[in-house]
PDB file of N, CA and C in Angstrom:
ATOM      1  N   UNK A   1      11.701  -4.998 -16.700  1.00  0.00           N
ATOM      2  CA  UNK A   1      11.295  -3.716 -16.139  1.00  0.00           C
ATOM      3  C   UNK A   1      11.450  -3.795 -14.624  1.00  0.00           C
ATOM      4  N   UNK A   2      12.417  -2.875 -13.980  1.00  0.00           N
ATOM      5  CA  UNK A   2      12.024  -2.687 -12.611  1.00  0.00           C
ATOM      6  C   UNK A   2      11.286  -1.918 -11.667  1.00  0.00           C
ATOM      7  N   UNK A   3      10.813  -2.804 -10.907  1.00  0.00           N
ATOM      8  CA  UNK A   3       9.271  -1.710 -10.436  1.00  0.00           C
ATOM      9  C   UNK A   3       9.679  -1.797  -8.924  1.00  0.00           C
ATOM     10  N   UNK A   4       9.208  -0.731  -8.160  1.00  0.00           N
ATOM     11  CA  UNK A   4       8.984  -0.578  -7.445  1.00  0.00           C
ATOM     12  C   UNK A   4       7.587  -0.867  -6.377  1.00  0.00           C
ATOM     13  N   UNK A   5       7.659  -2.592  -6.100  1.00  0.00           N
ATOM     14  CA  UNK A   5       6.385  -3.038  -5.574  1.00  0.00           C
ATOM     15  C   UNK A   5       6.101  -2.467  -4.093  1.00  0.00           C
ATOM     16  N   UNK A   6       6.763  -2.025  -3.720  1.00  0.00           N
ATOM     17  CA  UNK A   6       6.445  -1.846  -2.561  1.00  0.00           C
ATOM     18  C   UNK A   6       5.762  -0.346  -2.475  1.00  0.00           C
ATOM     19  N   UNK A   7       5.999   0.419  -2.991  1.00  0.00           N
ATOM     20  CA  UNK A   7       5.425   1.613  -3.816  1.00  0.00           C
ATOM     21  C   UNK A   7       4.080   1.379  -4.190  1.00  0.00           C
ATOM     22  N   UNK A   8       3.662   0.603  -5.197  1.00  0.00           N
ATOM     23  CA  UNK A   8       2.576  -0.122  -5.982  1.00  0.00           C
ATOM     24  C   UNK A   8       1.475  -0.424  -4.967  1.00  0.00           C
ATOM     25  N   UNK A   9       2.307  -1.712  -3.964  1.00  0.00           N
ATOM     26  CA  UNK A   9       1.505  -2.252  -3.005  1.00  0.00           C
ATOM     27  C   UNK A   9       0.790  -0.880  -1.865  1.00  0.00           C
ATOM     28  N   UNK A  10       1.624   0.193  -1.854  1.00  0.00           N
ATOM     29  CA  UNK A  10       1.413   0.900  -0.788  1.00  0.00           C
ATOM     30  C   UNK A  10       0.128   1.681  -1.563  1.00  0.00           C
ATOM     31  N   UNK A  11       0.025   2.347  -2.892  1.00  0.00           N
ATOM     32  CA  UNK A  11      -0.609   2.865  -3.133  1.00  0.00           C
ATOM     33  C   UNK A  11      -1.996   1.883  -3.617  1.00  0.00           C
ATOM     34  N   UNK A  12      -1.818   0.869  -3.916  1.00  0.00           N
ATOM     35  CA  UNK A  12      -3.229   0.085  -3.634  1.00  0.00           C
ATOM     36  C   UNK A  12      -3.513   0.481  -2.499  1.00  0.00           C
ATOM     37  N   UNK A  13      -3.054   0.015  -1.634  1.00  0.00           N
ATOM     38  CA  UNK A  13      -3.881   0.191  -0.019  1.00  0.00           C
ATOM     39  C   UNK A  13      -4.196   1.681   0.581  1.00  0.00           C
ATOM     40  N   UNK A  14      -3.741   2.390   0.376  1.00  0.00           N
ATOM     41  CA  UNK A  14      -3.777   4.116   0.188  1.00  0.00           C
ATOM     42  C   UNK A  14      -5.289   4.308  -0.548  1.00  0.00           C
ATOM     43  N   UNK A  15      -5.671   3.415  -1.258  1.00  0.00           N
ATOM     44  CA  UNK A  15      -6.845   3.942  -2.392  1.00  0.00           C
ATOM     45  C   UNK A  15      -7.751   2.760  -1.653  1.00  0.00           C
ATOM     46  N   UNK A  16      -7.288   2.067  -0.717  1.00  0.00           N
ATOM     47  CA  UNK A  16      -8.706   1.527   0.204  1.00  0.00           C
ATOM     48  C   UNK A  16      -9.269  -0.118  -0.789  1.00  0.00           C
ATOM     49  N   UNK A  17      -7.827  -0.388  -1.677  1.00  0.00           N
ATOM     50  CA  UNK A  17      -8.430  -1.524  -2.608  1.00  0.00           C
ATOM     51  C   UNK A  17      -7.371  -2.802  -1.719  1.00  0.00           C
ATOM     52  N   UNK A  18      -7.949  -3.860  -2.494  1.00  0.00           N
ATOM     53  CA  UNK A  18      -7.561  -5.215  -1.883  1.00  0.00           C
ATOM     54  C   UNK A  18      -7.361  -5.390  -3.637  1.00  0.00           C
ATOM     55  N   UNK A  19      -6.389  -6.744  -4.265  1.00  0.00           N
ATOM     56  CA  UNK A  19      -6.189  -7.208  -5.863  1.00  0.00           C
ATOM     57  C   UNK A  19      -7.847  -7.557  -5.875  1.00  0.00           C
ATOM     58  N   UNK A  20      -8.505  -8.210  -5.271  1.00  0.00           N
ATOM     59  CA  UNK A  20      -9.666  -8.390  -5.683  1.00  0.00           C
ATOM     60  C   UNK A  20     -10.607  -7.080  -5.983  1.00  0.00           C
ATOM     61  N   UNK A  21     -10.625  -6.582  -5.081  1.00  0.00           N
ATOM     62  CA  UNK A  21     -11.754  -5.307  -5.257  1.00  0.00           C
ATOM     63  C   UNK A  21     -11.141  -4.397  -6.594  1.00  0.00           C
ATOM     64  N   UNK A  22      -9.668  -4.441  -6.589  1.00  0.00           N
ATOM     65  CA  UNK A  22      -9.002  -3.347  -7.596  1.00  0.00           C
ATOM     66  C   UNK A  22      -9.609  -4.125  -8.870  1.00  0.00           C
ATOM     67  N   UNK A  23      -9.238  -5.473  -8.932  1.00  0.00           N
ATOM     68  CA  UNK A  23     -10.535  -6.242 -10.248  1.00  0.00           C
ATOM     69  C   UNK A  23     -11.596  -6.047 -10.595  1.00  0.00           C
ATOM     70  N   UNK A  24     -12.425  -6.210  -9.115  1.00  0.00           N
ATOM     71  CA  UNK A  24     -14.162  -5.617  -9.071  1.00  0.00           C
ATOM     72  C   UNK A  24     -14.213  -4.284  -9.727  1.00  0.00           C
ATOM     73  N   UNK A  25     -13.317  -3.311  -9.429  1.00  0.00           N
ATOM     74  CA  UNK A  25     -13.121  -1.463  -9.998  1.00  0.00           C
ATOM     75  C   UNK A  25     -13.246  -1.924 -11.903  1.00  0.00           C
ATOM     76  N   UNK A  26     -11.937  -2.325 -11.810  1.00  0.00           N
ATOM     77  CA  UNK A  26     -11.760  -2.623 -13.605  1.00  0.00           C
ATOM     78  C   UNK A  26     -12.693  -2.797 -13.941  1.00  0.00           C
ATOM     79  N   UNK A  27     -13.220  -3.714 -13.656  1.00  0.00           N
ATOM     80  CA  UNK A  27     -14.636  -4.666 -14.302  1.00  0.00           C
ATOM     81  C   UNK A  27     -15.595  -3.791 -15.163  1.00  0.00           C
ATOM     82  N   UNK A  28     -16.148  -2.804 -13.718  1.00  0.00           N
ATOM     83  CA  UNK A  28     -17.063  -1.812 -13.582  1.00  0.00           C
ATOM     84  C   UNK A  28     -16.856  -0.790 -14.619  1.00  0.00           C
ATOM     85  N   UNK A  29     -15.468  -0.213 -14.523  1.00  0.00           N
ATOM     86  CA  UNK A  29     -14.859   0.371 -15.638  1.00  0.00           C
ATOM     87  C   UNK A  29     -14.509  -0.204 -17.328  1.00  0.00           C
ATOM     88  N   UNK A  30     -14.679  -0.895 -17.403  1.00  0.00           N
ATOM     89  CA  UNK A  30     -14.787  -1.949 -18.672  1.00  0.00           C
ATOM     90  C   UNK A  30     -13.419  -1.968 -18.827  1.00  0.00           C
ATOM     91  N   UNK A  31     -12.478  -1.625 -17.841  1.00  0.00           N
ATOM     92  CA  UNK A  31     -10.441  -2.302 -17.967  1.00  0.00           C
ATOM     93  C   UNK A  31     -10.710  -3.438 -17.687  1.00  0.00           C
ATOM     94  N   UNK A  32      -9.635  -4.487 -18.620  1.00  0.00           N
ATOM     95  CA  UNK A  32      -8.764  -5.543 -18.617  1.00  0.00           C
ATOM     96  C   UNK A  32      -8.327  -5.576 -17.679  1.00  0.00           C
ATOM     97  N   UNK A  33      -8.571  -6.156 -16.528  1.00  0.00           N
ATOM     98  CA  UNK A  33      -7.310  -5.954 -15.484  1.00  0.00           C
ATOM     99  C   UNK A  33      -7.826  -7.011 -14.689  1.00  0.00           C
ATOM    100  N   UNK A  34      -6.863  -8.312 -14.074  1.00  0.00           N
ATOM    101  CA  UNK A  34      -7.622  -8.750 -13.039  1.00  0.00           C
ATOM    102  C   UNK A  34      -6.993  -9.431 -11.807  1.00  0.00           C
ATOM    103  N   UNK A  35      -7.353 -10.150 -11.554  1.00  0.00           N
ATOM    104  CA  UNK A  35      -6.533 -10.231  -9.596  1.00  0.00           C
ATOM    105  C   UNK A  35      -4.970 -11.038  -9.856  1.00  0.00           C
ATOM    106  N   UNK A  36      -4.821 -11.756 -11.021  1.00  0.00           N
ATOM    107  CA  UNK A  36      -3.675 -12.620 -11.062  1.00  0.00           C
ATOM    108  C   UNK A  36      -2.715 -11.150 -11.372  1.00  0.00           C
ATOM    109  N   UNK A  37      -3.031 -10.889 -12.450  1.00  0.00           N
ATOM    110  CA  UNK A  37      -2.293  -9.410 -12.975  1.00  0.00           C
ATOM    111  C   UNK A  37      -1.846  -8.672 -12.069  1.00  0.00           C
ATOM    112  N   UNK A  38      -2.451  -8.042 -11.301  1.00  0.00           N
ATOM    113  CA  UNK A  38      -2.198  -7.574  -9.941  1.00  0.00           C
ATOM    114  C   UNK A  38      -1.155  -8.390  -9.683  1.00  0.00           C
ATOM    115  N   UNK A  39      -1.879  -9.078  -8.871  1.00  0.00           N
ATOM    116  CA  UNK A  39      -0.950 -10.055  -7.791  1.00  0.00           C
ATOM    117  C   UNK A  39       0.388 -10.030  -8.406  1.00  0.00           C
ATOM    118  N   UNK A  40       0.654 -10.461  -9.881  1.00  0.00           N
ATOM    119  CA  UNK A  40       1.972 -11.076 -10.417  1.00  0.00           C
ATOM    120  C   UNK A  40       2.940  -9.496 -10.358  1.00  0.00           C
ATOM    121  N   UNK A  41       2.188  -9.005 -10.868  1.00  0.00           N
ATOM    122  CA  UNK A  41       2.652  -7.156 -11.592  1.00  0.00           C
ATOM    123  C   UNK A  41       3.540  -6.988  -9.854  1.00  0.00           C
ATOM    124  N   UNK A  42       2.581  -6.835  -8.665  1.00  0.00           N
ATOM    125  CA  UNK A  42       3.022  -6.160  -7.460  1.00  0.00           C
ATOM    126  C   UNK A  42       3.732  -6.982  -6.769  1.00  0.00           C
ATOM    127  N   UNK A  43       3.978  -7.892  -6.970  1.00  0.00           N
ATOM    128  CA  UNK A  43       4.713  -9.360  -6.491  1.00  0.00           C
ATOM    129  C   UNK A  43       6.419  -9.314  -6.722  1.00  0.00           C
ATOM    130  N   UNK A  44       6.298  -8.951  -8.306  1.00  0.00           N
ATOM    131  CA  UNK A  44       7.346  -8.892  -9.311  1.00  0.00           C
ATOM    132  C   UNK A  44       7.525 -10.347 -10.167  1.00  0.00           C
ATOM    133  N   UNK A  45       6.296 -11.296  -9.930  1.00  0.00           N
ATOM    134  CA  UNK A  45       6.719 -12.393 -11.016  1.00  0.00           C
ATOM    135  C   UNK A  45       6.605 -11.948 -12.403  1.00  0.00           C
ATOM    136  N   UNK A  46       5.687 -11.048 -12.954  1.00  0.00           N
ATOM    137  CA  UNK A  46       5.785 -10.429 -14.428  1.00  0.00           C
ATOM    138  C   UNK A  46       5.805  -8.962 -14.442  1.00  0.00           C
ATOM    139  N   UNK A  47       6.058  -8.762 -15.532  1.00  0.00           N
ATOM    140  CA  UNK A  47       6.048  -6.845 -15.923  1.00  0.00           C
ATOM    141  C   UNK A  47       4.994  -6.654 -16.293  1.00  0.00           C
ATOM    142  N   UNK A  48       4.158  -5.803 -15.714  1.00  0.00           N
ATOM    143  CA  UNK A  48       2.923  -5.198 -16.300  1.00  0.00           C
ATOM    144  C   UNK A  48       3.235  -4.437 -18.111  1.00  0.00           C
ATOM    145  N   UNK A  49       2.097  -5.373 -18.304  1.00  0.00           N
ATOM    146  CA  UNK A  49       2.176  -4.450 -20.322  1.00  0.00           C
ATOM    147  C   UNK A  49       1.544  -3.057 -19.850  1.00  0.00           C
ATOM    148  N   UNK A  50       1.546  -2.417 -21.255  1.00  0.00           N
ATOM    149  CA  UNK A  50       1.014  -1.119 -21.160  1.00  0.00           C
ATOM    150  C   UNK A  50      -0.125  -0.613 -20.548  1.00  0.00           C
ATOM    151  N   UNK A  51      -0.940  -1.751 -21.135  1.00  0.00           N
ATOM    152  CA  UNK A  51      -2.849  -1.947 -20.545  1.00  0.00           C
ATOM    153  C   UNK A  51      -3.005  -1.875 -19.149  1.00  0.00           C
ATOM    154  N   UNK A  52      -2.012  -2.715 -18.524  1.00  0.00           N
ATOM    155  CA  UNK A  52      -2.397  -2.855 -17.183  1.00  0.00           C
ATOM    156  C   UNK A  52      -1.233  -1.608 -16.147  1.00  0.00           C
ATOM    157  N   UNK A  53      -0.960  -0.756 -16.917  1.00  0.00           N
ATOM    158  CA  UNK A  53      -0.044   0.178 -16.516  1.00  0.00           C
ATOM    159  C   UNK A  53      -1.349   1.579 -16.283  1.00  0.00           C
ATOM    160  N   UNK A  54      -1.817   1.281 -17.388  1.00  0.00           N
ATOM    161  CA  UNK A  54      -2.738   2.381 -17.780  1.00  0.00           C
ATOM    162  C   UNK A  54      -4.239   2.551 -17.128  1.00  0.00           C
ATOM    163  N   UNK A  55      -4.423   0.985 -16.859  1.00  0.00           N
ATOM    164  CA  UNK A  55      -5.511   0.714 -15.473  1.00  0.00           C
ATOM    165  C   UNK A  55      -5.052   0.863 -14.416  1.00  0.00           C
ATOM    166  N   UNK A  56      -4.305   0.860 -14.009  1.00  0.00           N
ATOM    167  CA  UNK A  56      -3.711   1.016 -12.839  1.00  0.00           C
ATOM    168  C   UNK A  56      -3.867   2.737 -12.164  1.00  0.00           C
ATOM    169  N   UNK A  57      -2.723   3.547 -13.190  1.00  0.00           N
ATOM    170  CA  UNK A  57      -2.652   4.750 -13.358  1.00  0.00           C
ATOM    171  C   UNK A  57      -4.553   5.284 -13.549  1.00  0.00           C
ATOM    172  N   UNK A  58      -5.243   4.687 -14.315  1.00  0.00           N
ATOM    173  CA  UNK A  58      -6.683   5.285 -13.784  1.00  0.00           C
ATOM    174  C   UNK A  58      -7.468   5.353 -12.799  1.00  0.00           C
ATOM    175  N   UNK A  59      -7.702   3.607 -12.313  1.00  0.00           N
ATOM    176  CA  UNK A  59      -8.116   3.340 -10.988  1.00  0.00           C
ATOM    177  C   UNK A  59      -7.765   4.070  -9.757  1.00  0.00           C
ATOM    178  N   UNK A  60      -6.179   3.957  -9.902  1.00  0.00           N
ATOM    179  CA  UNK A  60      -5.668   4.597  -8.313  1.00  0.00           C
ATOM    180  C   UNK A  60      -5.723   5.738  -8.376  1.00  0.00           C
ATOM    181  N   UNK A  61      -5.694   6.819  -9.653  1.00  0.00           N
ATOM    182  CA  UNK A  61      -5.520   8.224  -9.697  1.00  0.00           C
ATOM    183  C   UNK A  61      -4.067   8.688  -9.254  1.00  0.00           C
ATOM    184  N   UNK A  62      -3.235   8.035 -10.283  1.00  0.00           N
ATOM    185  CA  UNK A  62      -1.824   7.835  -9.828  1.00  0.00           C
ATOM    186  C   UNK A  62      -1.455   9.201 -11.059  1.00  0.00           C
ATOM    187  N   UNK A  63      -1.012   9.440 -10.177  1.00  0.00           N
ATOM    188  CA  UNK A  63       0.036  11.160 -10.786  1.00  0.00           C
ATOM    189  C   UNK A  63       0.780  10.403 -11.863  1.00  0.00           C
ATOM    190  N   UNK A  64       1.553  11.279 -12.875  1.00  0.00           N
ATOM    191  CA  UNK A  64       2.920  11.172 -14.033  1.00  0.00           C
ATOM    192  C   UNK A  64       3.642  10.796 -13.016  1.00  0.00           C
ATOM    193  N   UNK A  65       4.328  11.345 -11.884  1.00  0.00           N
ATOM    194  CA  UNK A  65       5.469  11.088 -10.923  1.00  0.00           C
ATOM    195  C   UNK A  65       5.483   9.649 -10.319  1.00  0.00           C
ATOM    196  N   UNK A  66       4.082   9.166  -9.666  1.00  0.00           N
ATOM    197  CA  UNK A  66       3.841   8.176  -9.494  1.00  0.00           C
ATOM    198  C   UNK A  66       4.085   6.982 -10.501  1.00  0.00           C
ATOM    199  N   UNK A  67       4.144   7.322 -12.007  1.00  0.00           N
ATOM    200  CA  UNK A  67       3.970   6.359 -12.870  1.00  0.00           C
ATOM    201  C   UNK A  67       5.653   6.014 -13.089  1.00  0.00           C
ATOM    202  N   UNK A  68       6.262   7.207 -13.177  1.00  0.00           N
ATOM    203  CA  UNK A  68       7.717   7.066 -12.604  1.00  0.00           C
ATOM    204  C   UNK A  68       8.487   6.422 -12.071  1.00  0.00           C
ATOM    205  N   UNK A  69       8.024   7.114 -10.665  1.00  0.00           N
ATOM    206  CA  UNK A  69       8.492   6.203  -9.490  1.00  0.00           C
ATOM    207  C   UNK A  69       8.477   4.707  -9.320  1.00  0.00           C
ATOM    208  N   UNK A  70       7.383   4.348  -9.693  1.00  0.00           N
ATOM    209  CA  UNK A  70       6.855   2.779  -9.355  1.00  0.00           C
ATOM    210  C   UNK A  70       7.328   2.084 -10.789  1.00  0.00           C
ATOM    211  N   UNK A  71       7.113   2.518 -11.808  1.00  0.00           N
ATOM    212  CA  UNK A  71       7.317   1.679 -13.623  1.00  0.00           C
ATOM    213  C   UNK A  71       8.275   2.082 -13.978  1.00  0.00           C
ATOM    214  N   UNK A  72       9.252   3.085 -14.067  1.00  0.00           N
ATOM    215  CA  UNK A  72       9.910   4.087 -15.111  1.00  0.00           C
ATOM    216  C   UNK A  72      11.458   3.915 -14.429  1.00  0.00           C
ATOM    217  N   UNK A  73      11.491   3.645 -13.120  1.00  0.00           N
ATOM    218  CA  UNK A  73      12.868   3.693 -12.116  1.00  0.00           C
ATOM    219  C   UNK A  73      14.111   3.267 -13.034  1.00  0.00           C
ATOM    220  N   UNK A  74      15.308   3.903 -13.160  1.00  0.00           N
ATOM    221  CA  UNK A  74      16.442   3.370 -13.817  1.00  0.00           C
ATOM    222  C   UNK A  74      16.923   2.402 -12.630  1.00  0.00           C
ATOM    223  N   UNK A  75      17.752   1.291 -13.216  1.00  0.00           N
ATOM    224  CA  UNK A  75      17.863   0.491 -11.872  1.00  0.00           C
ATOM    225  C   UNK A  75      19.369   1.041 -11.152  1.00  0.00           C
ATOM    226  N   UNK A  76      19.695   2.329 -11.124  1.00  0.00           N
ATOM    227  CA  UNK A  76      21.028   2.784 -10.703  1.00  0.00           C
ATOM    228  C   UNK A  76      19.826   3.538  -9.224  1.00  0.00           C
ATOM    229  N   UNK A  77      18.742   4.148  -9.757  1.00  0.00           N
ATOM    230  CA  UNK A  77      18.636   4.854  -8.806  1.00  0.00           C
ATOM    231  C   UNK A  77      17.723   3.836  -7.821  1.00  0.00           C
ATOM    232  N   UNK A  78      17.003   2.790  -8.163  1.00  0.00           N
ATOM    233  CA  UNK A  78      16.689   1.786  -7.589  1.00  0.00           C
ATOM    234  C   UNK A  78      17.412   1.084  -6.596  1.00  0.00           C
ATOM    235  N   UNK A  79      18.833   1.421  -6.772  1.00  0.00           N
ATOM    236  CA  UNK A  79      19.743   0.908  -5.350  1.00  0.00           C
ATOM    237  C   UNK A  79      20.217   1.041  -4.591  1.00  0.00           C
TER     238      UNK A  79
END
């Protein structure tokens, strides 16, 4: 999957979170989600599964377009 981390990373920080605190959020919220996940997902060492697509998209209050942009990118328009 190609993602758009820099996108990702921007909208963490846009929503005022650090990977840790975005963990502390999950927690609170009873999501699966936690600082390695992050880290790896916005990094690009792994592809976020569905779960952590779907925490994400809750926590940040990330639009359909957003989910797009950042998860969904064909890699033609990615270049």
């Amino acid at each position: 999957m190609l993602i758009d981390h820099n996108k990702l990373k921007g909208l963490i920080r846009r929503n005022g979170y650090t990977y840790k605190s975005l963990e502390s959020e999950a927690k609170k919220r009873g999501l699966g989600l936690n600082q390695s996940t992050i880290s790896n997902v916005a990094n690009g060492t792994h592809s976020p599964s569905y779960q952590t697509i779907q925490a994400l998209y809750e926590i940040l209050d990330m639009t359909s377009d957003d989910v797009v942009e950042i998860f969904l990118q064909n890699k033609e328009e990615a270049k």
